[in-house]
N, C-alpha and C. Protein backbone atom coordinates (compact mmCIF):
# COMPACT_ATOMS: atom_id res chain seq x y z
N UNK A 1 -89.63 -30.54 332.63
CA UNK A 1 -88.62 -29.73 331.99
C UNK A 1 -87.44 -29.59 332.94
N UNK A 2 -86.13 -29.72 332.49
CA UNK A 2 -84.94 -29.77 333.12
C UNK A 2 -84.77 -28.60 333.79
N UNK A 3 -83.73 -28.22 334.22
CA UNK A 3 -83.23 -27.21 334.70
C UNK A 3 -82.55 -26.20 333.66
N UNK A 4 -81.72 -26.89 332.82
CA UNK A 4 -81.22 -26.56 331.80
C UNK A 4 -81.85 -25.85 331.28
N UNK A 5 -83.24 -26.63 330.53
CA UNK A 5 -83.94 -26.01 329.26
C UNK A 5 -84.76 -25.10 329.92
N UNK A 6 -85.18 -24.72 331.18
CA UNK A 6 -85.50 -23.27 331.69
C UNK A 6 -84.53 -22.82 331.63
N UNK A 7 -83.29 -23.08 331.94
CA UNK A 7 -82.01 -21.40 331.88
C UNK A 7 -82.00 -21.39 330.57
N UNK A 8 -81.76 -22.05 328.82
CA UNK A 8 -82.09 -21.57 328.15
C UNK A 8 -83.00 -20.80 327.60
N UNK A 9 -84.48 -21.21 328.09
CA UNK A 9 -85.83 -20.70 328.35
C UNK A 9 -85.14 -18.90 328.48
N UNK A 10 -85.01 -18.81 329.47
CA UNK A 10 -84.78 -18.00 330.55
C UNK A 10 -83.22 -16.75 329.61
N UNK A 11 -82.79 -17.16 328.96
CA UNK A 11 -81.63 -16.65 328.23
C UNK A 11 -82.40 -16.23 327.34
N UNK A 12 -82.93 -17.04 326.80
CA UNK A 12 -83.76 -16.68 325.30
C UNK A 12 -84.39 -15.67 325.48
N UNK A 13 -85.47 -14.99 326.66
CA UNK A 13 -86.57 -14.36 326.78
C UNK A 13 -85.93 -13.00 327.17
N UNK A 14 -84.67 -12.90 327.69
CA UNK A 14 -83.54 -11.66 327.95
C UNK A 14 -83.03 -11.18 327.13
N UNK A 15 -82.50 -11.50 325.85
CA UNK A 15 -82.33 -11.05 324.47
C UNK A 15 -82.82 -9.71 324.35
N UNK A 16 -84.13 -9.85 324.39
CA UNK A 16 -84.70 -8.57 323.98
C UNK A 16 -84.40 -7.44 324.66
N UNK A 17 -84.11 -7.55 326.43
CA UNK A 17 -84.18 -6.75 327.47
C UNK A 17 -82.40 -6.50 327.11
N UNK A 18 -81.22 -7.14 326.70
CA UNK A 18 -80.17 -7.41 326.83
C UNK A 18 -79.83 -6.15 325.61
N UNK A 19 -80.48 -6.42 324.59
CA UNK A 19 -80.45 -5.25 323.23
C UNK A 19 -80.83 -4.23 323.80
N UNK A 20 -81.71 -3.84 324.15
CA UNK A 20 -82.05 -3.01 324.60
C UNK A 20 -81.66 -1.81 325.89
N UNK A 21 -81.10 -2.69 326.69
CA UNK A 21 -79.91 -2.04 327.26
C UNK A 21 -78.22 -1.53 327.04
N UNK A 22 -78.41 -2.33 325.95
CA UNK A 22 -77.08 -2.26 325.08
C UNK A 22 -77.25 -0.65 324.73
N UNK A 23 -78.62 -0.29 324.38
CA UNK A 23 -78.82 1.08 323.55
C UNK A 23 -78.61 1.79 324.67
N UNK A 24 -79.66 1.62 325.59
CA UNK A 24 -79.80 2.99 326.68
C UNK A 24 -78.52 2.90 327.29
N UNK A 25 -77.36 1.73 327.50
CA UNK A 25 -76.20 2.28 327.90
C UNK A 25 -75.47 2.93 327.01
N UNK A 26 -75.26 3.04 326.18
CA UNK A 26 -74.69 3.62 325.11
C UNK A 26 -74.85 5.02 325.03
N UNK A 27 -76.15 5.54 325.11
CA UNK A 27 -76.92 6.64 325.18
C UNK A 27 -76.32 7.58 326.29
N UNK A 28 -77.20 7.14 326.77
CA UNK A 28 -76.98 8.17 328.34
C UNK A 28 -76.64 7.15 329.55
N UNK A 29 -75.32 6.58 329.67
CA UNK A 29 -74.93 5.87 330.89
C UNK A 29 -75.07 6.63 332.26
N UNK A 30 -75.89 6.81 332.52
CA UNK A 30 -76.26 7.26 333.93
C UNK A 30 -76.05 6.25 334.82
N UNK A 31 -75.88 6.83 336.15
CA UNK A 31 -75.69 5.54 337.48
C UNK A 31 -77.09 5.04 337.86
N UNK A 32 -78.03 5.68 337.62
CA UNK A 32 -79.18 4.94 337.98
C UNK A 32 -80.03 4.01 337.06
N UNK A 33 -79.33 3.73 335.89
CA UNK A 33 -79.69 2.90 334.60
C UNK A 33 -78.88 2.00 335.14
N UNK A 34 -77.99 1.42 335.99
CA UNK A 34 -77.44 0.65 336.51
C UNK A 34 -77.80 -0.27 337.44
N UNK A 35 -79.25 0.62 338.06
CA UNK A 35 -79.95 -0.86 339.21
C UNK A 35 -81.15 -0.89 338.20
N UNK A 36 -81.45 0.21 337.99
CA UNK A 36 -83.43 0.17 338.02
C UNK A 36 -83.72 -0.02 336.79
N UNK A 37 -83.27 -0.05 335.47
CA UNK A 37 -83.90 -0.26 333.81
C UNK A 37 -83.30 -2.14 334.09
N UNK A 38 -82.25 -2.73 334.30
CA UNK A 38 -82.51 -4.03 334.72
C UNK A 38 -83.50 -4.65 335.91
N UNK A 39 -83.16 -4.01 336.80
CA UNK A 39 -84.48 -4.32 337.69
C UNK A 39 -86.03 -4.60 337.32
N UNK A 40 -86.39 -3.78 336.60
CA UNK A 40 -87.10 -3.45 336.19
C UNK A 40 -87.37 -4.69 334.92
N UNK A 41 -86.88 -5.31 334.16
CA UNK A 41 -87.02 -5.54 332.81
C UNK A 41 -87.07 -7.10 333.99
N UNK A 42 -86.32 -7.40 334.78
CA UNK A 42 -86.48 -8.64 335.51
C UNK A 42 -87.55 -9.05 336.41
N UNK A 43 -88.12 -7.36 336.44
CA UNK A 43 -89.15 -8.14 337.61
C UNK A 43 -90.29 -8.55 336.49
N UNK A 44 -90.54 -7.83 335.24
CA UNK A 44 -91.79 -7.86 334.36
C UNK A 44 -91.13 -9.26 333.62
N UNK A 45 -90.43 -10.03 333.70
CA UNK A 45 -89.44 -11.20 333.24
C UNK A 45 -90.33 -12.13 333.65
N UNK A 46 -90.39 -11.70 335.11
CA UNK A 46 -90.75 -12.77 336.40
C UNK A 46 -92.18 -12.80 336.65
N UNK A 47 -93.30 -11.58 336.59
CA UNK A 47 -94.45 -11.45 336.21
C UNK A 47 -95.19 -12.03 335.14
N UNK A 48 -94.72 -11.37 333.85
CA UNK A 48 -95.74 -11.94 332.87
C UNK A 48 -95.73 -13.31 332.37
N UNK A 49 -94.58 -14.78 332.91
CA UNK A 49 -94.93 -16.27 333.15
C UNK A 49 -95.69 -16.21 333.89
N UNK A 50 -96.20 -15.75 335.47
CA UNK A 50 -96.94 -16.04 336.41
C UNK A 50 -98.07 -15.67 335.48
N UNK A 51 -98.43 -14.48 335.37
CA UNK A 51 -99.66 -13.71 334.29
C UNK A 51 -100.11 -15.01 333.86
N UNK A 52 -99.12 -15.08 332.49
CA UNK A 52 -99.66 -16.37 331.02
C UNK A 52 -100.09 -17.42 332.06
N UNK A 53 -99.42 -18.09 333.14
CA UNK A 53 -99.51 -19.42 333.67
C UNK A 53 -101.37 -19.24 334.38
N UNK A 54 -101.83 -17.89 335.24
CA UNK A 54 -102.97 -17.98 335.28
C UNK A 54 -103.96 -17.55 334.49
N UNK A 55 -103.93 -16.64 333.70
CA UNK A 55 -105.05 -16.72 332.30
C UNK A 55 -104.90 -18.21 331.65
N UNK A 56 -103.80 -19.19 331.78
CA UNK A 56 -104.31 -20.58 330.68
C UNK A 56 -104.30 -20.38 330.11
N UNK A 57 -105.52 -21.48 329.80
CA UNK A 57 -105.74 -21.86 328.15
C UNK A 57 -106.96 -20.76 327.57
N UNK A 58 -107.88 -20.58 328.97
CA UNK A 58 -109.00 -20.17 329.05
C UNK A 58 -109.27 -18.75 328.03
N UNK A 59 -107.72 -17.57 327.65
CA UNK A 59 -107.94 -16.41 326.30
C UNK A 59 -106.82 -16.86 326.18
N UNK A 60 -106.11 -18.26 325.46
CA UNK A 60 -104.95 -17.81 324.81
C UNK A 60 -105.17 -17.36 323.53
N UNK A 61 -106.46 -17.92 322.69
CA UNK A 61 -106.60 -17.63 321.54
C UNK A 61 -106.25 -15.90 321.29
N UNK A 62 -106.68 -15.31 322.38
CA UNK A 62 -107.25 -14.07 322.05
C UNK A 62 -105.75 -13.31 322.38
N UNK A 63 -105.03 -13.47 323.53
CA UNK A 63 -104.00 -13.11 323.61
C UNK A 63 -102.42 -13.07 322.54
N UNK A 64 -102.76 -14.40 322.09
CA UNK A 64 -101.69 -15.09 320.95
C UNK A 64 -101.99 -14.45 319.76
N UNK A 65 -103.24 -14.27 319.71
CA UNK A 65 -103.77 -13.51 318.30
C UNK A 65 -102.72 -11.63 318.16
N UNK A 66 -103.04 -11.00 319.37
CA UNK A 66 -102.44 -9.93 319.46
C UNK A 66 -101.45 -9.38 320.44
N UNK A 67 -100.62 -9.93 320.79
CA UNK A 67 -99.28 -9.85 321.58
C UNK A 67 -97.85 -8.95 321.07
N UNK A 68 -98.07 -9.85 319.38
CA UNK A 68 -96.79 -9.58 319.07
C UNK A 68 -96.67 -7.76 318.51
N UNK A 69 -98.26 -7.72 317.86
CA UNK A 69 -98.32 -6.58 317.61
C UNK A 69 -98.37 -5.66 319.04
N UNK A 70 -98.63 -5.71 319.71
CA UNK A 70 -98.46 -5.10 321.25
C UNK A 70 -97.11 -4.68 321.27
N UNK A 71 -96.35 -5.92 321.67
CA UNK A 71 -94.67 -5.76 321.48
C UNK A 71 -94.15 -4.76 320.42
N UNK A 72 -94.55 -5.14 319.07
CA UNK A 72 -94.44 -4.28 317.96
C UNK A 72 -94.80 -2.63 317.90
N UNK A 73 -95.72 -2.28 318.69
CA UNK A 73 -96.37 -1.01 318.55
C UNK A 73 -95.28 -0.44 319.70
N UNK A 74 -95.40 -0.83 320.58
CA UNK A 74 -94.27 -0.35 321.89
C UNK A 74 -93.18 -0.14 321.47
N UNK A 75 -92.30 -0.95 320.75
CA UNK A 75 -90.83 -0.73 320.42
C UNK A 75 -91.11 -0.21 319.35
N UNK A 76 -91.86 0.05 318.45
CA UNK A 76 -91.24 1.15 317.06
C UNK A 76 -91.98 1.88 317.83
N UNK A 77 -92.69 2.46 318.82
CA UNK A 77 -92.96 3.64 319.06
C UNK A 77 -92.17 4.49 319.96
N UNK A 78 -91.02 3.59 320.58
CA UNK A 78 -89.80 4.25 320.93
C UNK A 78 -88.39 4.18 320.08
N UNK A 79 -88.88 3.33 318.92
CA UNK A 79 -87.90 3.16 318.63
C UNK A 79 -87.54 4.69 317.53
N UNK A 80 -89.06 5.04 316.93
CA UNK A 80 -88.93 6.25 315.97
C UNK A 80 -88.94 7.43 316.69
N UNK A 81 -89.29 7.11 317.87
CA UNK A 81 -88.99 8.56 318.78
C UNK A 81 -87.81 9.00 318.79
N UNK A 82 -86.76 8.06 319.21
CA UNK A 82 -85.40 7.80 319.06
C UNK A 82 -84.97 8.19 318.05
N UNK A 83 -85.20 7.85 316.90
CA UNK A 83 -84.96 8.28 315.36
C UNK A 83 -85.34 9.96 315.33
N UNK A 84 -86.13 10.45 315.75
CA UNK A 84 -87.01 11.31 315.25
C UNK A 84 -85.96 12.34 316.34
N UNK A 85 -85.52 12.27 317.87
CA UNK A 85 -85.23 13.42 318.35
C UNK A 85 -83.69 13.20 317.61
N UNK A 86 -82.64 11.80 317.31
CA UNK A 86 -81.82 12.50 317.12
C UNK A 86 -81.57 13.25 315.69
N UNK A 87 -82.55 12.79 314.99
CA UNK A 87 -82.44 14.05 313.38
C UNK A 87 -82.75 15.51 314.36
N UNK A 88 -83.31 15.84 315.27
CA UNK A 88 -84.00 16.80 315.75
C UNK A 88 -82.78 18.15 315.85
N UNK A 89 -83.40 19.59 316.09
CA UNK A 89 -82.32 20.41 316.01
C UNK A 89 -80.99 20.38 317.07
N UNK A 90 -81.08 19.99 317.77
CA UNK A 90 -80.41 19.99 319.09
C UNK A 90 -79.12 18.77 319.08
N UNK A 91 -79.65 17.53 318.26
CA UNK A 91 -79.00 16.53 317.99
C UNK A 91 -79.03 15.44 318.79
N UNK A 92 -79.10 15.84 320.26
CA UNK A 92 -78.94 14.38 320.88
C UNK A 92 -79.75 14.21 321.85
N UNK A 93 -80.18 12.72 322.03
CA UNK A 93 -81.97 12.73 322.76
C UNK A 93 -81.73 12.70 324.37
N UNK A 94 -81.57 14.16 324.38
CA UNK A 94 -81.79 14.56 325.79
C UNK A 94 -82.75 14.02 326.55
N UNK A 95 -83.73 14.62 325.87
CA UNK A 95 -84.91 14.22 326.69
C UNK A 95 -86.00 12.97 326.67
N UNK A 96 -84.73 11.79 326.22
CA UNK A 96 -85.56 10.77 326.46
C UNK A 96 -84.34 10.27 327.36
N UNK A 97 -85.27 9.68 328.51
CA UNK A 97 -84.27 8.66 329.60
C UNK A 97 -84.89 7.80 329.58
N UNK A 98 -83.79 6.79 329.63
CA UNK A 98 -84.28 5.07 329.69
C UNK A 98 -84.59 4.72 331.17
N UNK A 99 -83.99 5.74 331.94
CA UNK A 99 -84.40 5.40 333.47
C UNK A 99 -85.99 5.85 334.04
N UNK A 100 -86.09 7.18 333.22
CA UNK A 100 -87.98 7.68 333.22
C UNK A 100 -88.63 6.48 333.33
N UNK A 101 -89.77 6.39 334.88
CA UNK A 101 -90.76 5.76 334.61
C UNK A 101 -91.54 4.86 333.57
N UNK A 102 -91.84 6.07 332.81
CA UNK A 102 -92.87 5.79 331.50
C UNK A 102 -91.90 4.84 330.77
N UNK A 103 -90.89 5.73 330.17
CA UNK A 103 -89.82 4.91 329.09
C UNK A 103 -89.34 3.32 329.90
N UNK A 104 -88.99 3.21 331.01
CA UNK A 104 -88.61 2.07 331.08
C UNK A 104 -89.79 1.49 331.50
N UNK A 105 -90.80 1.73 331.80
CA UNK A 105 -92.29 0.60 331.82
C UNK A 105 -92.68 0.30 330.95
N UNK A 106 -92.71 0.94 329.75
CA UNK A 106 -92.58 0.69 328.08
C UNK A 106 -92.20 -0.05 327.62
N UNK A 107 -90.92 -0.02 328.09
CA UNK A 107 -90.03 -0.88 327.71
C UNK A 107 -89.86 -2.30 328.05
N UNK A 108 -89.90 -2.37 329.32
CA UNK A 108 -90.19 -3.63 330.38
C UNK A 108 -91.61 -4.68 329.74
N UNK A 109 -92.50 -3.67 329.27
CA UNK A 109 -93.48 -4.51 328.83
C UNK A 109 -93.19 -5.10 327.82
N UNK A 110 -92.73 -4.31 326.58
CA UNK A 110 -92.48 -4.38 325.65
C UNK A 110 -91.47 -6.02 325.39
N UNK A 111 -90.51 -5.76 325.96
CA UNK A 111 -89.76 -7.00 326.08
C UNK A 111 -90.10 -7.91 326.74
N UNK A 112 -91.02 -8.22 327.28
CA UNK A 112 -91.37 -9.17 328.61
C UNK A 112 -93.10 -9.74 327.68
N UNK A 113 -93.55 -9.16 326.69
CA UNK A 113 -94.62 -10.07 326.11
C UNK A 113 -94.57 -11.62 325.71
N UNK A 114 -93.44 -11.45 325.69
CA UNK A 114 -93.22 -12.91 324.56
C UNK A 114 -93.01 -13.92 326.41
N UNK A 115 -92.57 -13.73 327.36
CA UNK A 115 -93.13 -14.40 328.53
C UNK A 115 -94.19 -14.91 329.10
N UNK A 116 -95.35 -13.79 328.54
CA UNK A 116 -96.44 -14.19 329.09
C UNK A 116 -96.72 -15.61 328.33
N UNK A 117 -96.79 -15.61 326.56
CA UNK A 117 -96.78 -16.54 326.32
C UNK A 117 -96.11 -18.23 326.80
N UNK A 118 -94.79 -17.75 327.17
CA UNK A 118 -94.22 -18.53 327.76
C UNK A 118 -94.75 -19.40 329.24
N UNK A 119 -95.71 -18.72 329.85
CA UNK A 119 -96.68 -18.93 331.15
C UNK A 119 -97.13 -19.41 330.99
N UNK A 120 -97.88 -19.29 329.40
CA UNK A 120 -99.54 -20.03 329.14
C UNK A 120 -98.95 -21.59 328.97
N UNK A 121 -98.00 -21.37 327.81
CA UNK A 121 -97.42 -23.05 327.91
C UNK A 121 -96.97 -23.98 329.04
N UNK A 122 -96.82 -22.58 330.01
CA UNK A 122 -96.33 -23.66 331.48
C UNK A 122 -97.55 -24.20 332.09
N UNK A 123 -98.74 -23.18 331.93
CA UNK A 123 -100.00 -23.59 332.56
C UNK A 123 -100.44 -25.46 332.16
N UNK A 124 -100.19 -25.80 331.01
CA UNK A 124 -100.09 -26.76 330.49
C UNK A 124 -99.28 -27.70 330.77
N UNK A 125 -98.50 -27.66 331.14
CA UNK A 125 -97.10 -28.56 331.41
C UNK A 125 -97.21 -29.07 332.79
N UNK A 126 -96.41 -29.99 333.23
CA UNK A 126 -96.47 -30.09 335.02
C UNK A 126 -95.02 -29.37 335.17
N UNK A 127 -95.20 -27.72 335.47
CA UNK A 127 -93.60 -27.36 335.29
C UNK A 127 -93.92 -26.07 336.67
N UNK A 128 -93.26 -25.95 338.36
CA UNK A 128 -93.72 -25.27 339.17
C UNK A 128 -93.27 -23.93 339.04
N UNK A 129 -94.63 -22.86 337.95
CA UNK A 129 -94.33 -21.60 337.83
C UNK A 129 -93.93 -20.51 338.72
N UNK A 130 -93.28 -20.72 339.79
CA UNK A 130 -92.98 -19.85 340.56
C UNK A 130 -91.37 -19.96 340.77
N UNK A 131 -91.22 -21.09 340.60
CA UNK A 131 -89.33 -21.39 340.27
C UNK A 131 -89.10 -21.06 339.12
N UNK A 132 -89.82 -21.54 338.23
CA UNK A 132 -89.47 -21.08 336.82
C UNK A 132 -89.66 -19.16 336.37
N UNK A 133 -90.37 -18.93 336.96
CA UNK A 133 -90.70 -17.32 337.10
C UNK A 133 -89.55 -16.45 337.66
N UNK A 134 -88.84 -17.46 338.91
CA UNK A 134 -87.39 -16.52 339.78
C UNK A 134 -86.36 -17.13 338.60
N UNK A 135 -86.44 -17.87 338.28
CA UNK A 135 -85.21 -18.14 337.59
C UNK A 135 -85.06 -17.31 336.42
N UNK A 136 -86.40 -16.95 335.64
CA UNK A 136 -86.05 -16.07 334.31
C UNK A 136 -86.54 -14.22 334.75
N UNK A 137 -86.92 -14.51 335.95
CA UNK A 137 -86.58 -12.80 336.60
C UNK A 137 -85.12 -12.19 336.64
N UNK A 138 -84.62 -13.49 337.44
CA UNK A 138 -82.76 -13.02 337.62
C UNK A 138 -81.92 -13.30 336.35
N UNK A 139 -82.14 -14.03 336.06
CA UNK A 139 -81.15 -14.42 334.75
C UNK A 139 -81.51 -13.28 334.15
N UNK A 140 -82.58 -12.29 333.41
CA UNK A 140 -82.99 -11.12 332.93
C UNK A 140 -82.47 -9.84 333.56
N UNK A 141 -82.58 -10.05 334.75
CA UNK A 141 -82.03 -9.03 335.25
C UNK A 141 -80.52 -8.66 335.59
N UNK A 142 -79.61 -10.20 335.28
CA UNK A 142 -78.13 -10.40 335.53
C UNK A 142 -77.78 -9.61 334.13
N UNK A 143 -78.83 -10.06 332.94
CA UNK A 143 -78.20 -10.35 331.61
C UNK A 143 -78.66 -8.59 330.66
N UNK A 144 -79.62 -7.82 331.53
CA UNK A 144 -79.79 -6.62 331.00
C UNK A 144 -78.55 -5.84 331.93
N UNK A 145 -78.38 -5.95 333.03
CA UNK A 145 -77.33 -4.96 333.83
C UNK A 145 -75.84 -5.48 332.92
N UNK A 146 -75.80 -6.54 332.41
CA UNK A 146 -74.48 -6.81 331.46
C UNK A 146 -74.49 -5.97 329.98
N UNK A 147 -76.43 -5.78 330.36
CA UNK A 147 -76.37 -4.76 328.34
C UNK A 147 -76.16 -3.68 328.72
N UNK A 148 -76.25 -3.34 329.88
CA UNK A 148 -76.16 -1.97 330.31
C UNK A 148 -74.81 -1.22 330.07
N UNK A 149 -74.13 -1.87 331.08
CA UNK A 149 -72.50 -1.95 331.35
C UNK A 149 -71.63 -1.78 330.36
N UNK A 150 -72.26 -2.99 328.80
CA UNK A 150 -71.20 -3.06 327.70
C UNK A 150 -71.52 -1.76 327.18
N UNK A 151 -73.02 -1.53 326.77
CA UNK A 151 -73.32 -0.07 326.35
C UNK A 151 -72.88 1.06 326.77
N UNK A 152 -72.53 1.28 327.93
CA UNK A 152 -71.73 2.06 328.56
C UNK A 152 -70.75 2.79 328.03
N UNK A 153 -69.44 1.35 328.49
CA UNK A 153 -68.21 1.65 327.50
C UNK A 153 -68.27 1.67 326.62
N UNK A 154 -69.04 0.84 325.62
CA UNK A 154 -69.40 1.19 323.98
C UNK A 154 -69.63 2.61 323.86
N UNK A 155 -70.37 3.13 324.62
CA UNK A 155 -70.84 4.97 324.25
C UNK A 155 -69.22 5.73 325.22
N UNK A 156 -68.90 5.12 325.98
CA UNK A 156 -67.68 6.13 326.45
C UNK A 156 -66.76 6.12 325.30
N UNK A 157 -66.50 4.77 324.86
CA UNK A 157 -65.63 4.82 323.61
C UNK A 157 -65.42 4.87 322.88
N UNK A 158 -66.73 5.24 321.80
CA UNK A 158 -66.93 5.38 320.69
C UNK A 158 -67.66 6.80 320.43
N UNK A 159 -67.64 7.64 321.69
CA UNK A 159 -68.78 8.90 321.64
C UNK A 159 -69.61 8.58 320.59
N UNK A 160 -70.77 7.81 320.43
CA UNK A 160 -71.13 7.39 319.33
C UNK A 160 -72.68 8.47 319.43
N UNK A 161 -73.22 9.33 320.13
CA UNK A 161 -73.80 10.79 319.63
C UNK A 161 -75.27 10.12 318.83
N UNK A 162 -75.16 11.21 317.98
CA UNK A 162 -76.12 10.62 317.37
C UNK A 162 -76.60 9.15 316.57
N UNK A 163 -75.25 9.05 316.03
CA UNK A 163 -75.53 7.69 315.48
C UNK A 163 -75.89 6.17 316.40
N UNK A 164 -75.73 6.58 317.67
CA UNK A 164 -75.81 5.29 318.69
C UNK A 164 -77.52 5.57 318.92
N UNK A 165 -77.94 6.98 318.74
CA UNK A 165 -79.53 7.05 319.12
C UNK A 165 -80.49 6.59 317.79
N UNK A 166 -79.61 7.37 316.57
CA UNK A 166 -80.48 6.18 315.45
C UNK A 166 -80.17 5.25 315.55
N UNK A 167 -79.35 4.06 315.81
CA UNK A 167 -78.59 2.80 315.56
C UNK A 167 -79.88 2.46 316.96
N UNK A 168 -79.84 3.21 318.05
CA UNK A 168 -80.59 2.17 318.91
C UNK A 168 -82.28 2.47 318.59
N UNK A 169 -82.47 3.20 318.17
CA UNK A 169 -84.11 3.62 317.12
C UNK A 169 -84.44 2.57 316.80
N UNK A 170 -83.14 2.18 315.42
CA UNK A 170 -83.62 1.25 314.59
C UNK A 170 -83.65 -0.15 314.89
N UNK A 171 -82.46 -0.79 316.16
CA UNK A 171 -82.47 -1.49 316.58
C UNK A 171 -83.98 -2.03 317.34
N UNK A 172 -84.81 -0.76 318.16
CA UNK A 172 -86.14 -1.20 318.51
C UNK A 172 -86.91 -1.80 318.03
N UNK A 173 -86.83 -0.70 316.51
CA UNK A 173 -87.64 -1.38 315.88
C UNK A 173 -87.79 -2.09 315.05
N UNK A 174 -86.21 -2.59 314.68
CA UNK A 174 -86.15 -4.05 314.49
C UNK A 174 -86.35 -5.46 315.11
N UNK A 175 -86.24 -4.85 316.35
CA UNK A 175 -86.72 -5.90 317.46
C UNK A 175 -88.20 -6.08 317.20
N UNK A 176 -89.00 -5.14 317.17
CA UNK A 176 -90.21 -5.35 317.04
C UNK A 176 -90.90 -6.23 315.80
N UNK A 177 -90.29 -5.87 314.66
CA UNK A 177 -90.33 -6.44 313.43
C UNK A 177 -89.98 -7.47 313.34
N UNK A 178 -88.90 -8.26 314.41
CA UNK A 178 -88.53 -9.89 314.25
C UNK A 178 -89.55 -10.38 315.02
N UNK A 179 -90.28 -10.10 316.14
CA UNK A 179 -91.44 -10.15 317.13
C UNK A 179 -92.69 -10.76 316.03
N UNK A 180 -92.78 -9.52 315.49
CA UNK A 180 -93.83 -9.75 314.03
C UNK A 180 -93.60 -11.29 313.18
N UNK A 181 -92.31 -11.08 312.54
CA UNK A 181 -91.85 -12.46 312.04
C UNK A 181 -92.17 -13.44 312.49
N UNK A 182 -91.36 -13.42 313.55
CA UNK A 182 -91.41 -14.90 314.64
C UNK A 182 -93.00 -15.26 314.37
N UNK A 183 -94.06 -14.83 314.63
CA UNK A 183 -95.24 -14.82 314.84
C UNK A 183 -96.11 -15.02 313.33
N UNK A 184 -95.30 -15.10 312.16
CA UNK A 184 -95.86 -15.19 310.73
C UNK A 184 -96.42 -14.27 310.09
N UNK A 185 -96.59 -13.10 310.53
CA UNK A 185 -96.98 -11.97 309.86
C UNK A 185 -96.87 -11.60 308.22
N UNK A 186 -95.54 -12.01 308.22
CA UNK A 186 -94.98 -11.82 306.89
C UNK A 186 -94.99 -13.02 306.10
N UNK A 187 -95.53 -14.37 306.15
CA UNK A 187 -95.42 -15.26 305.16
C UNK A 187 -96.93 -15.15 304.66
């Protein structure tokens, strides 16, 4: 495999982490959503190929079977949280941070499933998973601190309040639901 078709590889698998920062910047642009919710989404980028590449072939059945719903349960379960505090009396979701531990390990996983798969296929390939692992760590982590950033000014400039916390709700868990797709659920 080229070089190329890992940085596409590697683009493709950031998408998810890239949306997703789009929201939490939007939200609550804090300065510390600026190293550590990308950091973070890059290092689990860079992990779960190594992961897939040593489990093999040996449970892919078992893994492939239930992944997407994994992914799926994680993001609509932040994604309706999201939904749920900003209908809430107060209006705006204070008390969820994308920089919290929990929420961004959630999250990190959440977006970083569809990698592991990506491992198992390398296990197979003659392709050296440890270059290919730094390369879609950083590219993830270049390409969520860019979702971060736009989200940012998107929420400075649009005070977008509540509607940016349902809009990024639903966005989760639409992410999750194309996860599902991709995977045939629905045919």
């Amino acid at each position: 495999m080229s070089y190329f078709e890992l940085s596409l590889i590697a683009v493709a698998l950031s998408l998810d982490a890239f949306a997703v920062s789009v929201c939490a910047g939007s939200m609550n642009a804090r300065q510390t959503h600026l190293l550590r919710l990308p950091v973070l989404f890059g290092l689990f980028q860079f992990l779960m190929p190594v992961l897939g590449w040593m489990i093999g072939s040996s449970v892919r059945s078992l893994i492939e079977t239930w992944d997407h719903w994994i992914a799926f349960a994680l993001l609509a379960w932040i994604g309706l949280s999201m939904i749920r505090e900003a209908r809430s009396e107060n209006g705006h979701l204070n008390n969820l941070d994308f920089a919290a531990p929990w929420t961004a390990l959630t999250l990190a996983v959440a977006t970083s499933l569809d990698a592991l798969g990506i491992g198992m296929s390398f296990s197979m390939l003659d392709i050296n998973i440890w270059s290919a692992s730094v390369l879609i760590g950083i590219v993830c982590t270049v390409i969520a601190g860019a979702g971060l950033m736009i989200g940012r000014r998107l929420g400075e400039a649009f005070s977008m309040g509540q509607w940016a916390e349902r809009c990024g709700g639903c966005i989760l868990v639409a992410i999750g639901v194309k996860i599902l797709a991709d995977h045939g659920v629905f045919v």
